[in-house]
N, C-alpha and C. Protein backbone atom coordinates (compact mmCIF):
# COMPACT_ATOMS: atom_id res chain seq x y z
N UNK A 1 226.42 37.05 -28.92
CA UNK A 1 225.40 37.62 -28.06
C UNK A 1 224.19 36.69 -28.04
N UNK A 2 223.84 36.70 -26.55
CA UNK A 2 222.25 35.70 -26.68
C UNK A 2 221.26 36.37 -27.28
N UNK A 3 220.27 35.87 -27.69
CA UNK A 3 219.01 36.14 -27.88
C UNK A 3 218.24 36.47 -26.89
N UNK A 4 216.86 37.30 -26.73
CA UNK A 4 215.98 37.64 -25.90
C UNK A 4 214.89 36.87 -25.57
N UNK A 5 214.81 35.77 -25.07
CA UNK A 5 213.09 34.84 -25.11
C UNK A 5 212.40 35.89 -24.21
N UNK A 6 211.20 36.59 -24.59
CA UNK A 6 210.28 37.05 -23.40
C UNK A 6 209.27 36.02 -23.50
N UNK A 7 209.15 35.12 -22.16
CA UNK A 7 207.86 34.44 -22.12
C UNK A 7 206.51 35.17 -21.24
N UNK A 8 205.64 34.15 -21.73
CA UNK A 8 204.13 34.90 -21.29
C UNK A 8 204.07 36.42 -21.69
N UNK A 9 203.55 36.97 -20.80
CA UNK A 9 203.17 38.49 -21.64
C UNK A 9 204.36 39.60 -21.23
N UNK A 10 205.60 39.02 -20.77
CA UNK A 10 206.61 39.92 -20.00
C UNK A 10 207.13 40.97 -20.88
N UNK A 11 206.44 40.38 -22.12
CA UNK A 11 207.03 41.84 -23.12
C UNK A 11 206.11 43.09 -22.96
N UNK A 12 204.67 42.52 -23.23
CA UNK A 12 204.09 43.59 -23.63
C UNK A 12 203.73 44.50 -21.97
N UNK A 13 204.14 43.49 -20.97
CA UNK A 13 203.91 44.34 -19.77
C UNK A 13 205.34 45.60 -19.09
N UNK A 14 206.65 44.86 -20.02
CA UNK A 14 207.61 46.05 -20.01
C UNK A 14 207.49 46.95 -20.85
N UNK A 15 206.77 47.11 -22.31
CA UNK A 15 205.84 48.12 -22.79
C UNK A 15 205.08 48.85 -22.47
N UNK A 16 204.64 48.08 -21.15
CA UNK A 16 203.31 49.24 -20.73
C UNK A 16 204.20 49.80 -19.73
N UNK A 17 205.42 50.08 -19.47
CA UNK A 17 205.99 50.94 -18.29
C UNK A 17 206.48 52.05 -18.71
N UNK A 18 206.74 53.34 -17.89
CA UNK A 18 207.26 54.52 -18.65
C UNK A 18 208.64 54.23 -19.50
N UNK A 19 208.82 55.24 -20.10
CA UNK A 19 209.96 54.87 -21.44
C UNK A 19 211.13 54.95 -20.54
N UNK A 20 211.75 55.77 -19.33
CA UNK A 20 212.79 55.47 -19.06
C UNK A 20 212.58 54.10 -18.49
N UNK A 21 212.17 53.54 -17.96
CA UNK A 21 212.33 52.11 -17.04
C UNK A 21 212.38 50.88 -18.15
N UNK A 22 211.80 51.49 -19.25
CA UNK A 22 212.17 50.57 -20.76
C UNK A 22 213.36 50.72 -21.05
N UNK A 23 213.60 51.67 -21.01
CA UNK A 23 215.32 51.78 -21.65
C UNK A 23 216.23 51.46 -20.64
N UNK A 24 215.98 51.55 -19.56
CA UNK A 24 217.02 50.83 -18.26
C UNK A 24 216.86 49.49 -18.55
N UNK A 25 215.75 48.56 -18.47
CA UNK A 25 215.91 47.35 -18.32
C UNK A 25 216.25 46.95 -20.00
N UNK A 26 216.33 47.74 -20.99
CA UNK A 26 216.73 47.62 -22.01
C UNK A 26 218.47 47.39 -22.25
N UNK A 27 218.81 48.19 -21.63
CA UNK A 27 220.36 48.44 -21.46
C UNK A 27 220.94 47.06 -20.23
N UNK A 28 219.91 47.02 -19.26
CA UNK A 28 220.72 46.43 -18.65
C UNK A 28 220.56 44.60 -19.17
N UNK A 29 219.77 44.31 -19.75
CA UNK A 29 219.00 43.46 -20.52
C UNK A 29 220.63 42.96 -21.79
N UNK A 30 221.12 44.05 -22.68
CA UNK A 30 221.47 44.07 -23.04
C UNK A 30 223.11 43.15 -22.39
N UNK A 31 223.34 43.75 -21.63
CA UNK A 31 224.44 43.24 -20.86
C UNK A 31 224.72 42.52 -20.33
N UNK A 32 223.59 42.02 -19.57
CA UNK A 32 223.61 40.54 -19.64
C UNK A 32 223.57 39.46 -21.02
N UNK A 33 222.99 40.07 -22.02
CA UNK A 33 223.22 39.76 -23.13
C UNK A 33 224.88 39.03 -23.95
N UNK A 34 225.40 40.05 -23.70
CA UNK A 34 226.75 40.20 -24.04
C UNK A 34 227.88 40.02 -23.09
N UNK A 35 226.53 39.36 -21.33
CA UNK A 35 228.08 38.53 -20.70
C UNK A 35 228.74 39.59 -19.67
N UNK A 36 227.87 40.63 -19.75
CA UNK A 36 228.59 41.81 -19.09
C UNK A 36 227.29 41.46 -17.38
N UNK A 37 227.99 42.02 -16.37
CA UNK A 37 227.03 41.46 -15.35
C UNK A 37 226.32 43.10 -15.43
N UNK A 38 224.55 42.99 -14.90
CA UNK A 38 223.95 44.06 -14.64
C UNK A 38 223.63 44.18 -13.38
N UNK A 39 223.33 45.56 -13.15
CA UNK A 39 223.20 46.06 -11.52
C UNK A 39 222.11 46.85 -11.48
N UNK A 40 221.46 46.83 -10.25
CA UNK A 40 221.58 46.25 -9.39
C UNK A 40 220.48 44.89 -9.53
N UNK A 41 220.88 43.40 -9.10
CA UNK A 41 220.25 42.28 -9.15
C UNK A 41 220.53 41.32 -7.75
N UNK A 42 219.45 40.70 -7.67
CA UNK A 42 220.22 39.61 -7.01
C UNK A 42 219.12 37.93 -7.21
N UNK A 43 220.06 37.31 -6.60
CA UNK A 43 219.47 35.44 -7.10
C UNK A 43 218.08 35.52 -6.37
N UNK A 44 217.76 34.84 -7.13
CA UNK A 44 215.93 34.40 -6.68
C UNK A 44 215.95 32.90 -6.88
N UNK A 45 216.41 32.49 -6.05
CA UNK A 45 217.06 30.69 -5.36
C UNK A 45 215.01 30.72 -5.39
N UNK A 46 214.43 31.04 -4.73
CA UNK A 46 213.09 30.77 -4.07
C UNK A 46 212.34 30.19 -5.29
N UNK A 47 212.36 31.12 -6.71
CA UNK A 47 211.88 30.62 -7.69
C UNK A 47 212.45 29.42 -8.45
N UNK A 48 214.28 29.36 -8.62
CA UNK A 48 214.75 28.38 -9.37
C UNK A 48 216.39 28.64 -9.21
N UNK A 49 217.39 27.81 -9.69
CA UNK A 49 218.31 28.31 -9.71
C UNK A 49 218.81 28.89 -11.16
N UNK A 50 219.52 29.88 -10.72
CA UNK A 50 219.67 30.41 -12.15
C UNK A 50 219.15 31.76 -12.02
N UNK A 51 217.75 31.94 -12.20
CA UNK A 51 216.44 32.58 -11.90
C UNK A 51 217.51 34.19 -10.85
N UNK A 52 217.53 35.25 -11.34
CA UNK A 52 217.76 36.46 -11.39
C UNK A 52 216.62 37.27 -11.32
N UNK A 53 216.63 38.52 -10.33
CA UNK A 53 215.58 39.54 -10.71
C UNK A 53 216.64 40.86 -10.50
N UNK A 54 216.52 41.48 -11.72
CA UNK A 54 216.60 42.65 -11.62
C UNK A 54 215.77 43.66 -11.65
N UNK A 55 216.43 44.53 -10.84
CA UNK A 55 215.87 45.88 -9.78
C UNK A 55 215.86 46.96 -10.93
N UNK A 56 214.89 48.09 -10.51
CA UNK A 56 214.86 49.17 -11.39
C UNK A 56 214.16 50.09 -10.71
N UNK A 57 215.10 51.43 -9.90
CA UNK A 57 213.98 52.33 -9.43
C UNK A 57 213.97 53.62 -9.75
N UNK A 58 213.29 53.89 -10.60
CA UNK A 58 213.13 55.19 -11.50
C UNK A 58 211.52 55.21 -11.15
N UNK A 59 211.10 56.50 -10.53
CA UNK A 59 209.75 56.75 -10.66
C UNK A 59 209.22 55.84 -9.59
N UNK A 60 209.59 54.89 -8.86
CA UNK A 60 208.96 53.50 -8.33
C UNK A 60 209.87 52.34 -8.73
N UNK A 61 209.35 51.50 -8.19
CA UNK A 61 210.39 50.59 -8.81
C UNK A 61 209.42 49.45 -9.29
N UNK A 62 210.78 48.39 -10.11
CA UNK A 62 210.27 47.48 -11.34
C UNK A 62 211.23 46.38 -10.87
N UNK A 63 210.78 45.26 -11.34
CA UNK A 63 211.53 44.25 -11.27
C UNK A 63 211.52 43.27 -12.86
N UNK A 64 212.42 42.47 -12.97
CA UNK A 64 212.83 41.91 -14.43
C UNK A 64 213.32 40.81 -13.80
N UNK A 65 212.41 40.09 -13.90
CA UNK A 65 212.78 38.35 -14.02
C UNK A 65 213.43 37.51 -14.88
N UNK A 66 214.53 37.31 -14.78
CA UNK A 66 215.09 35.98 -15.94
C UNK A 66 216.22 35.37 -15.74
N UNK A 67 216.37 34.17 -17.15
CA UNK A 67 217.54 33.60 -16.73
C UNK A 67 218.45 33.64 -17.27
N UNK A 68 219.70 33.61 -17.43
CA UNK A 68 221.10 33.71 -18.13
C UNK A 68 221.42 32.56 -18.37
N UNK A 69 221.59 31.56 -17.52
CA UNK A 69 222.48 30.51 -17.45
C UNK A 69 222.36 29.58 -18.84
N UNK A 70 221.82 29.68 -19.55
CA UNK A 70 221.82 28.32 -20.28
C UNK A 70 222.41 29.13 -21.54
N UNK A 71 222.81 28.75 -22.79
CA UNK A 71 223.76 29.08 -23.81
C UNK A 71 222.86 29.47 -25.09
N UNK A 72 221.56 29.22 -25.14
CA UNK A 72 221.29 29.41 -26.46
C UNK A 72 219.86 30.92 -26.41
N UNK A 73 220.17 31.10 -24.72
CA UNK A 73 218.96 32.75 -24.64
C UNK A 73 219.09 33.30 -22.93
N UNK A 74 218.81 34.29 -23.16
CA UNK A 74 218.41 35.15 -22.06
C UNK A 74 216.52 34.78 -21.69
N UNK A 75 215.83 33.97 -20.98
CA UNK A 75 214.52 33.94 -20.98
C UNK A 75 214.19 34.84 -19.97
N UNK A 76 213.44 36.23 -20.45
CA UNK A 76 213.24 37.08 -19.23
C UNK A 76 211.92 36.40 -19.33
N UNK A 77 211.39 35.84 -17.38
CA UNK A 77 210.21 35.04 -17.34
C UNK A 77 209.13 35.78 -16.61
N UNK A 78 209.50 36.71 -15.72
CA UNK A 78 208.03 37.85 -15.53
C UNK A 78 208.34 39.53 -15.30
N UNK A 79 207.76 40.33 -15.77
CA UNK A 79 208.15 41.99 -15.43
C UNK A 79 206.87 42.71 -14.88
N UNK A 80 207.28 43.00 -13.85
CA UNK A 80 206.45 43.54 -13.08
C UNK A 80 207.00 45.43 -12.18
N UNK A 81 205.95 46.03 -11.86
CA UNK A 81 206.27 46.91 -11.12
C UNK A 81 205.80 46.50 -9.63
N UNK A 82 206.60 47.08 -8.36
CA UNK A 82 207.01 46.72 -7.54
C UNK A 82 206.10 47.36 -6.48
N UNK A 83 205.16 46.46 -6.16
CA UNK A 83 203.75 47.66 -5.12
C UNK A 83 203.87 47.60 -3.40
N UNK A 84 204.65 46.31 -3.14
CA UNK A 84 205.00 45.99 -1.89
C UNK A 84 205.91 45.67 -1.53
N UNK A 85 206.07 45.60 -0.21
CA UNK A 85 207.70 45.03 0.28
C UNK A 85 208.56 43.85 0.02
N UNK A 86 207.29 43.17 -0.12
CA UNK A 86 207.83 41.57 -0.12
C UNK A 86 207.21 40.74 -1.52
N UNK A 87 208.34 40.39 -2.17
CA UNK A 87 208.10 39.58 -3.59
C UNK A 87 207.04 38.52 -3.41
N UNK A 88 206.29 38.23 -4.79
CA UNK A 88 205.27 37.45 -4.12
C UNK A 88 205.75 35.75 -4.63
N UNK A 89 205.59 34.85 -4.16
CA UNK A 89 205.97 33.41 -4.30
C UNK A 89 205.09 33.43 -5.57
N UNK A 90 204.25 33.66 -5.88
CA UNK A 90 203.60 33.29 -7.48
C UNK A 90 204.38 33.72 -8.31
């Protein structure tokens, strides 16, 4: 199983979200972990390749930035909740 890198503050800002949307992106976090694919996601080519965001809509929705591809971690790189239509290029 990989390891979890959270860079910048992506941890403590999936902390500050209600406890179910922690435990979803917890679980689904997990599974990608262990190689298993999670849903619902899709590629974010715009940011990098590799570069994944997964979806989360409980209450509103959330998004979970990261990457899988490389062998020695999972780097989830930003977590955010979801205020508009359109993802922002930053």
């Amino acid at each position: 199983m990989k390891p979890l890198q959270f860079l910048g503050y992506s941890l403590s800002d999936l902390k500050a979200f209600p406890v179910p949307v922690q435990r979803t992106a917890g679980l689904q976090l997990h599974k990608v972990q262990t190689g298993q694919i999670s849903a619902p996601w899709k590629p974010m080519t715009t940011i990098g390749t590799g570069v994944l965001e997964l979806k989360i809509r409980i209450n509103g929705e959330y998004r979970v930035i990261y990457v899988a591809k490389f062998v020695e971690a999972v780097y989830v790189l930003h977590v955010f909740a979801k205020n508009t239509q359109k993802t922002s290029l930053r």
